[in-house]
C-alpha atoms as a PDB file:
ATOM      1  CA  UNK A   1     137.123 118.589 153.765  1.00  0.00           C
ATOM      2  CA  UNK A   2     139.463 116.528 152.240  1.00  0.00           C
ATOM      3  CA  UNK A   3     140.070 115.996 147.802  1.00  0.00           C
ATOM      4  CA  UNK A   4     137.364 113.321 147.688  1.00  0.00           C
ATOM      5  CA  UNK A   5     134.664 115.324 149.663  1.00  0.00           C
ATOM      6  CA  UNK A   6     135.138 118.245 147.428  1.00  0.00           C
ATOM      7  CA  UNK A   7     134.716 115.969 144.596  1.00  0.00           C
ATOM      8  CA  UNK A   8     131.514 114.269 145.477  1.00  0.00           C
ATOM      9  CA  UNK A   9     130.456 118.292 146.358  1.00  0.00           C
ATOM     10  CA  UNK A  10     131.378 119.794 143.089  1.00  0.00           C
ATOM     11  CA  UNK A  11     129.737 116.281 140.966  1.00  0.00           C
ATOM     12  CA  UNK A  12     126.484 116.980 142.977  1.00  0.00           C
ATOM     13  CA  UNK A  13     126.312 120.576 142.082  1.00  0.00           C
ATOM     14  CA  UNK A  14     126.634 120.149 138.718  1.00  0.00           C
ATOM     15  CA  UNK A  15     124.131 117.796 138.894  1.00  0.00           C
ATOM     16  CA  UNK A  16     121.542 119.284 140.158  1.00  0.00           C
ATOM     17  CA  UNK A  17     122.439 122.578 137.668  1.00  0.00           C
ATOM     18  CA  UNK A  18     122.198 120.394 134.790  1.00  0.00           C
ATOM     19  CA  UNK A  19     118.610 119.101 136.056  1.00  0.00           C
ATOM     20  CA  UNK A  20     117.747 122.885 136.742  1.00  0.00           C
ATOM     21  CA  UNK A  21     118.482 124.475 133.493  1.00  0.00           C
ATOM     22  CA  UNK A  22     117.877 121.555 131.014  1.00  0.00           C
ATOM     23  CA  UNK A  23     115.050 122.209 128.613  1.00  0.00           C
ATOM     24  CA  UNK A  24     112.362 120.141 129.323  1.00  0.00           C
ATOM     25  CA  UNK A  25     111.274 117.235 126.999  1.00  0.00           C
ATOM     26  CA  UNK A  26     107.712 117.262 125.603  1.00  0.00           C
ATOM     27  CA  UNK A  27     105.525 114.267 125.600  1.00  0.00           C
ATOM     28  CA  UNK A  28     103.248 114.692 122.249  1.00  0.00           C
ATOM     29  CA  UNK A  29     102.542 112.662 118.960  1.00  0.00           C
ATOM     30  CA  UNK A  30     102.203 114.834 115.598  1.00  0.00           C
ATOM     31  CA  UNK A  31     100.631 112.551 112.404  1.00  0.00           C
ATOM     32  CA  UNK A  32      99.823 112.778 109.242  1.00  0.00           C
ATOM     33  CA  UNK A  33      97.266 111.916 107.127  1.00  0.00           C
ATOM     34  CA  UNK A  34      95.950 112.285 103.448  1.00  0.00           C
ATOM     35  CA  UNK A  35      92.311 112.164 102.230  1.00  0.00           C
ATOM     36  CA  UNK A  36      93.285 109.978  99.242  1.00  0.00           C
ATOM     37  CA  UNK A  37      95.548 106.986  99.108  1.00  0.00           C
ATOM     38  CA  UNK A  38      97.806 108.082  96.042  1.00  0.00           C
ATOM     39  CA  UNK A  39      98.084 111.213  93.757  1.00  0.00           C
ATOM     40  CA  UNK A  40      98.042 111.710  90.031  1.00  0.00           C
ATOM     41  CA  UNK A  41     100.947 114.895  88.991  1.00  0.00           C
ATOM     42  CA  UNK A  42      98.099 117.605  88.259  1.00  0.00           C
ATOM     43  CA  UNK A  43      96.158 116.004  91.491  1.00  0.00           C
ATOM     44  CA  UNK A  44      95.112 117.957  94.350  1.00  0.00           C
ATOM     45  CA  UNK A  45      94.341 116.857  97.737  1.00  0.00           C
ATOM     46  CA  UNK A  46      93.937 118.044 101.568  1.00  0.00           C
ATOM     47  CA  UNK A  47      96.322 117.040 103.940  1.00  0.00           C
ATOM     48  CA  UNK A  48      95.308 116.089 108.143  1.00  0.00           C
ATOM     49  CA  UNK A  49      97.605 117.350 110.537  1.00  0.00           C
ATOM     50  CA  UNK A  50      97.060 115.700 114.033  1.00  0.00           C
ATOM     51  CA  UNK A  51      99.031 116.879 117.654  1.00  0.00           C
ATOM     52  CA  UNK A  52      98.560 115.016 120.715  1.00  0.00           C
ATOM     53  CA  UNK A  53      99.368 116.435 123.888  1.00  0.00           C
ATOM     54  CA  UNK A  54     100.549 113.273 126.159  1.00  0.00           C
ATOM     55  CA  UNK A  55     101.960 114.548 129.153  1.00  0.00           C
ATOM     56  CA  UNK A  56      99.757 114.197 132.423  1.00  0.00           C
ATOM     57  CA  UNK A  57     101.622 117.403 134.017  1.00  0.00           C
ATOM     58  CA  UNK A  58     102.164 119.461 131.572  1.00  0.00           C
ATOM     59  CA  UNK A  59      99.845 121.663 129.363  1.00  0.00           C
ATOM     60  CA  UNK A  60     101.454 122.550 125.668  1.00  0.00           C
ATOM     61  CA  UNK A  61     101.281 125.916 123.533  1.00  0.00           C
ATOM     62  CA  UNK A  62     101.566 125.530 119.886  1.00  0.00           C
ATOM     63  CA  UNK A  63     102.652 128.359 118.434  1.00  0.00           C
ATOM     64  CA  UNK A  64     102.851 127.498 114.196  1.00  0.00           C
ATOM     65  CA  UNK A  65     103.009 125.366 111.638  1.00  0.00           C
ATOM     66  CA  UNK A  66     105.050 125.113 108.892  1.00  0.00           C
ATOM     67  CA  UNK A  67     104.237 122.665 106.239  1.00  0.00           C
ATOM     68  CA  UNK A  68     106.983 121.990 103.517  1.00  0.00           C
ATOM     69  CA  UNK A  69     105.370 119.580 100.545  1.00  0.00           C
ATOM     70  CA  UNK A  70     107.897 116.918  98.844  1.00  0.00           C
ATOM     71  CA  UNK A  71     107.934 119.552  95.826  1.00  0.00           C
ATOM     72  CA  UNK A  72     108.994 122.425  97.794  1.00  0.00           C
ATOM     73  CA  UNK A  73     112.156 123.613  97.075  1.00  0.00           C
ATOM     74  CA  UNK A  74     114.240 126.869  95.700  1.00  0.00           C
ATOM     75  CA  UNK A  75     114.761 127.638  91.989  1.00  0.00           C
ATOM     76  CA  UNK A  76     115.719 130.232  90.122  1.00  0.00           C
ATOM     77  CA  UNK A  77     116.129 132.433  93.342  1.00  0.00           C
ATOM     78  CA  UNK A  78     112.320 131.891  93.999  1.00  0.00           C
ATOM     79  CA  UNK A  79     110.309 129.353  96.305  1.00  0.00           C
ATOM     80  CA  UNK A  80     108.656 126.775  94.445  1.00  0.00           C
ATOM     81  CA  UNK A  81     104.640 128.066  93.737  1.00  0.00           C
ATOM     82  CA  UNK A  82     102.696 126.105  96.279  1.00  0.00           C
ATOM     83  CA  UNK A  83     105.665 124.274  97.669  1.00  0.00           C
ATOM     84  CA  UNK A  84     105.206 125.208 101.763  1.00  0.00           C
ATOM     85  CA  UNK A  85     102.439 126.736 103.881  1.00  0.00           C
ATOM     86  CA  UNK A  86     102.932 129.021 107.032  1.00  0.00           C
ATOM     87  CA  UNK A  87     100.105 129.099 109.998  1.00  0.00           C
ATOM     88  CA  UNK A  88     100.529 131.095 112.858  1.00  0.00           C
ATOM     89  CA  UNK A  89      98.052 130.511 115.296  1.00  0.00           C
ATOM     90  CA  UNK A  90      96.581 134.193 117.147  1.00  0.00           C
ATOM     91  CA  UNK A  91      96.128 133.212 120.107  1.00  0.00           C
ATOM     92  CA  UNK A  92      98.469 130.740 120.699  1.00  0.00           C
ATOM     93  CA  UNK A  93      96.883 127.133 121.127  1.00  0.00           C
ATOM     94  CA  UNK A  94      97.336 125.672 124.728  1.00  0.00           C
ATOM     95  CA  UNK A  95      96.547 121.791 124.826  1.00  0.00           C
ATOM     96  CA  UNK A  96      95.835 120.557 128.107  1.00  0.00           C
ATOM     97  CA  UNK A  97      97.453 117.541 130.037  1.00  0.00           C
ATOM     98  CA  UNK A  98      96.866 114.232 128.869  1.00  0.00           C
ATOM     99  CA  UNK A  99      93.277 112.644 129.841  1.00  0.00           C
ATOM    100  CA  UNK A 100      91.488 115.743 130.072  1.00  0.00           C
ATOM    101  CA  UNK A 101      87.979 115.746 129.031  1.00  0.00           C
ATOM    102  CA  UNK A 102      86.603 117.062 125.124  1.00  0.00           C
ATOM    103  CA  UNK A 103      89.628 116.254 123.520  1.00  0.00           C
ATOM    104  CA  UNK A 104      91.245 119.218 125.252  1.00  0.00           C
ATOM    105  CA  UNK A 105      94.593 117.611 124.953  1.00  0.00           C
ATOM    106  CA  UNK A 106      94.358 117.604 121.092  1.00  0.00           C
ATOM    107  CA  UNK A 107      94.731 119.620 118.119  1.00  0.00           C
ATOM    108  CA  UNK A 108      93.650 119.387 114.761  1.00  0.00           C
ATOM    109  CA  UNK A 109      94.431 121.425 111.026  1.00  0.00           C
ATOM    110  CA  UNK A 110      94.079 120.999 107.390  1.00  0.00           C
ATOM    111  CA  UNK A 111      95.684 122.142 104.438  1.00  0.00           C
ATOM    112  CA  UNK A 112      95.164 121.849 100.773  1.00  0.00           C
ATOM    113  CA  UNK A 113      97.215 121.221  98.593  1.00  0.00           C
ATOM    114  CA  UNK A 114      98.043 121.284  94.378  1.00  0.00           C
ATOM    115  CA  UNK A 115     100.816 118.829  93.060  1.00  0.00           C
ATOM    116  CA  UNK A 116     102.288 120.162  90.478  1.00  0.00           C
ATOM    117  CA  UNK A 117     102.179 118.538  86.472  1.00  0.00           C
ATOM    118  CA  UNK A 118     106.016 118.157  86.892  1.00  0.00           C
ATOM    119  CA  UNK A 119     106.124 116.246  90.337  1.00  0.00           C
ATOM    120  CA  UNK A 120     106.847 112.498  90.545  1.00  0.00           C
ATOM    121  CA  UNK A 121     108.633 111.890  93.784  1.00  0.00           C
ATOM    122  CA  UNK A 122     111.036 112.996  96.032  1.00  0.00           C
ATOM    123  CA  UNK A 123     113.517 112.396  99.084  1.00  0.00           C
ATOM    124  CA  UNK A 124     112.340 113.775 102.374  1.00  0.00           C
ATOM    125  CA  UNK A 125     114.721 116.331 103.748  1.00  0.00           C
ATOM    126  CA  UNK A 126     113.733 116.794 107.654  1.00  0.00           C
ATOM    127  CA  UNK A 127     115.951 118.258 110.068  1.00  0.00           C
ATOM    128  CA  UNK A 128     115.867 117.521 113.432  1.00  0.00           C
ATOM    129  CA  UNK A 129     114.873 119.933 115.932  1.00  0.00           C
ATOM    130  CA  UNK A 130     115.849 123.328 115.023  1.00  0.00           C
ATOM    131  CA  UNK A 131     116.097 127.330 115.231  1.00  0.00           C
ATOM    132  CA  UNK A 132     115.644 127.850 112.105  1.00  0.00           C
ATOM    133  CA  UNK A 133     111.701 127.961 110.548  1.00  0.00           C
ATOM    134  CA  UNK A 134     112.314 128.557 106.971  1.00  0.00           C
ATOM    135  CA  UNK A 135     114.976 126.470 104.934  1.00  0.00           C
ATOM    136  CA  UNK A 136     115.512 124.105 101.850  1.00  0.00           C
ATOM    137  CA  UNK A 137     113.294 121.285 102.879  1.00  0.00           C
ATOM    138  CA  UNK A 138     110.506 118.710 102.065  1.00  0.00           C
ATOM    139  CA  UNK A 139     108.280 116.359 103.178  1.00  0.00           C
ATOM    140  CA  UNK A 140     108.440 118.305 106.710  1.00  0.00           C
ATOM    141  CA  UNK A 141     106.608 119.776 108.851  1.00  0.00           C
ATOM    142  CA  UNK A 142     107.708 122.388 111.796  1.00  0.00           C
ATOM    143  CA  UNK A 143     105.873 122.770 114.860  1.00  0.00           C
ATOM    144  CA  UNK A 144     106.555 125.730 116.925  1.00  0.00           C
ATOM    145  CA  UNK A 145     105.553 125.205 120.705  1.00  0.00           C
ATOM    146  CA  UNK A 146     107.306 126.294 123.902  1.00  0.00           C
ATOM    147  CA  UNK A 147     109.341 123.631 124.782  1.00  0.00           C
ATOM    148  CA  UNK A 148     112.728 122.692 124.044  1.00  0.00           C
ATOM    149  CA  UNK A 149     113.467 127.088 124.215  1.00  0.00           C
ATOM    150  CA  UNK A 150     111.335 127.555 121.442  1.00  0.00           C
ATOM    151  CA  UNK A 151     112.662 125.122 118.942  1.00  0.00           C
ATOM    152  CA  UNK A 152     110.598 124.067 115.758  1.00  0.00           C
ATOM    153  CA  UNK A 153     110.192 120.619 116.422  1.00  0.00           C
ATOM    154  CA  UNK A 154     110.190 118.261 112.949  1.00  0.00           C
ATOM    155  CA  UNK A 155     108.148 115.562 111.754  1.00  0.00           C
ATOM    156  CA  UNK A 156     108.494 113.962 108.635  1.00  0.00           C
ATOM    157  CA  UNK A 157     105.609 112.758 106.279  1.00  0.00           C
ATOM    158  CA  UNK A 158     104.723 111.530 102.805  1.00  0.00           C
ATOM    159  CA  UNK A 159     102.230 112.090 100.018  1.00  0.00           C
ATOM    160  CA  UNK A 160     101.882 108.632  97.765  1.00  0.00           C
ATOM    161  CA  UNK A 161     102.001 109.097  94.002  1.00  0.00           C
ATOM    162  CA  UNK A 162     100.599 106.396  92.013  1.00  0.00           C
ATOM    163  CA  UNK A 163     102.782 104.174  90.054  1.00  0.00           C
ATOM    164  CA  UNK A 164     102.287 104.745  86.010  1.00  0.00           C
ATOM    165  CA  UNK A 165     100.699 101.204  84.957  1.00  0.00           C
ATOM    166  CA  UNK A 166     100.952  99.203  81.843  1.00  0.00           C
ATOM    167  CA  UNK A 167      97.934  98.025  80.146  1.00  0.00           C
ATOM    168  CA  UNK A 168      98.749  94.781  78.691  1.00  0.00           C
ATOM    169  CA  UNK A 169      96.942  94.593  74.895  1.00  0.00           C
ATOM    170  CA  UNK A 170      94.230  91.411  75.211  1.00  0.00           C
ATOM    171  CA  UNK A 171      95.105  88.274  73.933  1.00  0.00           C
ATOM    172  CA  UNK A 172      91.603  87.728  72.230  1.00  0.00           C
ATOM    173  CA  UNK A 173      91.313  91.150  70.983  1.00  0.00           C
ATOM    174  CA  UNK A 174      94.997  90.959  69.340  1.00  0.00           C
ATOM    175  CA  UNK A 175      93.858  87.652  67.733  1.00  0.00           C
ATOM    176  CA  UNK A 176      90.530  89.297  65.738  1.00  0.00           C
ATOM    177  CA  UNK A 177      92.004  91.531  63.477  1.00  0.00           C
ATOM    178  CA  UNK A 178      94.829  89.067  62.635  1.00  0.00           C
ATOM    179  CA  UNK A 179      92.394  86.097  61.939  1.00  0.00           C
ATOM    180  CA  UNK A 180      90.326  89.002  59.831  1.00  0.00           C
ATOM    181  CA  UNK A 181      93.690  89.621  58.007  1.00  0.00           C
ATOM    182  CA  UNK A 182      94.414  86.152  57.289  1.00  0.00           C
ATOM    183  CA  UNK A 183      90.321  84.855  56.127  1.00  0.00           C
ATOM    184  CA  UNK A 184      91.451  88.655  53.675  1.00  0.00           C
ATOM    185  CA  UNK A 185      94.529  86.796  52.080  1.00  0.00           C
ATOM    186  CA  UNK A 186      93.540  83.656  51.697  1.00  0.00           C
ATOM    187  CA  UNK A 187      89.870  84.903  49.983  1.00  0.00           C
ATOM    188  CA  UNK A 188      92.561  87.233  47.353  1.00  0.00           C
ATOM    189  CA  UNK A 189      94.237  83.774  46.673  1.00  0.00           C
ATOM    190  CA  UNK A 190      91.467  82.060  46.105  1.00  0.00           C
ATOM    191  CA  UNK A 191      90.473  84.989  43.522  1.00  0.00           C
ATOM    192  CA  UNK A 192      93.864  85.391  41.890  1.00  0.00           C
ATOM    193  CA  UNK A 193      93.571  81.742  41.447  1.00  0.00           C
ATOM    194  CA  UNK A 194      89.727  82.084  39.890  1.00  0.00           C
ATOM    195  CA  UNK A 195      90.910  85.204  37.705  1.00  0.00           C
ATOM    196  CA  UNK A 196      93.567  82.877  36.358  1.00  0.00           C
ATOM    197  CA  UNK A 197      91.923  80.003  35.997  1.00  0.00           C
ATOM    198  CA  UNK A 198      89.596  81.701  33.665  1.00  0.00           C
ATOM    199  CA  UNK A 199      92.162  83.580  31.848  1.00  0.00           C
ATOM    200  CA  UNK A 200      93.837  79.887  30.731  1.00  0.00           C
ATOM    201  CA  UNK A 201      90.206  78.634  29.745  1.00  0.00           C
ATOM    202  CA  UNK A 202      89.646  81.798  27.680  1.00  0.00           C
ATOM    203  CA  UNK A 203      93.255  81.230  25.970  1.00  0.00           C
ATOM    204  CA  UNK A 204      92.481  77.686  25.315  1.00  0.00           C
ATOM    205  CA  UNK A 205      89.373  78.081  23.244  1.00  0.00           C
ATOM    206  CA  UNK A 206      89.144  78.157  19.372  1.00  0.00           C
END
């Protein structure tokens, strides 16, 4: 066997191990949902969590969730109160291949959740898929399965806050009390001008 046919050998082998021992991609959808549009600081709310099993060959086990809201965070050598919820799931939750009947394919949870009075907004930090369950991070949520060797897959997500509006005063209503303090000044004039007018007739007489 000659250099080239050795080549061609050693380039198929390695091949074929790479196909062998690479971890195996999952086909599934995780999204997100909120029962309210926007959020007040002080609000509380309930947050969907959706998981869609779409492979037609393959069934998938979810293991956990770990939810990380865009207040979460680590201060003062403490987790923020309220900031992330763990749920393990005993047993573990096998969805079914794609197309299966009842909906076995899919999963469903929800959450609840209190914003705190401080909380306006915040930037989402996500990783990507990752060993490592608990960490500095918001707006995430880790979903342990049995794919990828046991990796907490991430998907990011949001919870609206409302915008703080400005009321602008009414023209008309603006306009009453100013016409009522004008009609005020000029009836004083008038009576200042009465008062004196009197005053000189009562000088003038005899």
């Amino acid at each position: 066997m000659n250099l080239k046919d050795r080549l061609a050998v050693t380039v198929a082998i390695v091949a074929v191990m790479a196909v062998a021992f690479a971890p195996s991609a999952h086909a599934q959808t995780t999204t997100t949902r909120t029962d309210q549009a926007s959020y007040t600081p002080g609000g509380a709310g309930t947050l969907y969590i959706t998981v869609v099993n779409n492979s037609p060959t393959d069934t998938l086990e979810i293991r956990n969730l770990t939810i990380y809201f865009p207040w979460a965070g680590f201060v003062d050598g403490k987790w923020a109160s309220g900031g992330n919820v763990s749920y393990n799931l005993a047993p573990y939750k096998v969805l079914t291949t794609s197309g299966s009947p009842s909906g076995g394919n899919i999963f469903t949870y929800n959450t609840q959740f209190s914003i705190p009075s401080w909380f306006l907004s915040a930037s989402s930090n996500c990783p990507g898929n990752t060993t490592t369950r608990y960490g500095i991070y918001a707006r995430c949520l880790l979903l342990g399965t049995n794919t990828n060797g046991l990796r907490y897959e991430s998907q990011s997500f949001t919870i609206v806050m409302a915008s703080p509006t400005y009321n602008a005063p009414n023209f008309t209503e603006m306009l009453l009390p100013l016409g009522t303090f004008v009609v005020l000044v000029v009836v004083a004039a008038l009576l200042f001008m009465m008062w004196t007018g009197i005053k000189r007739l009562e000088t003038k007489k005899p």
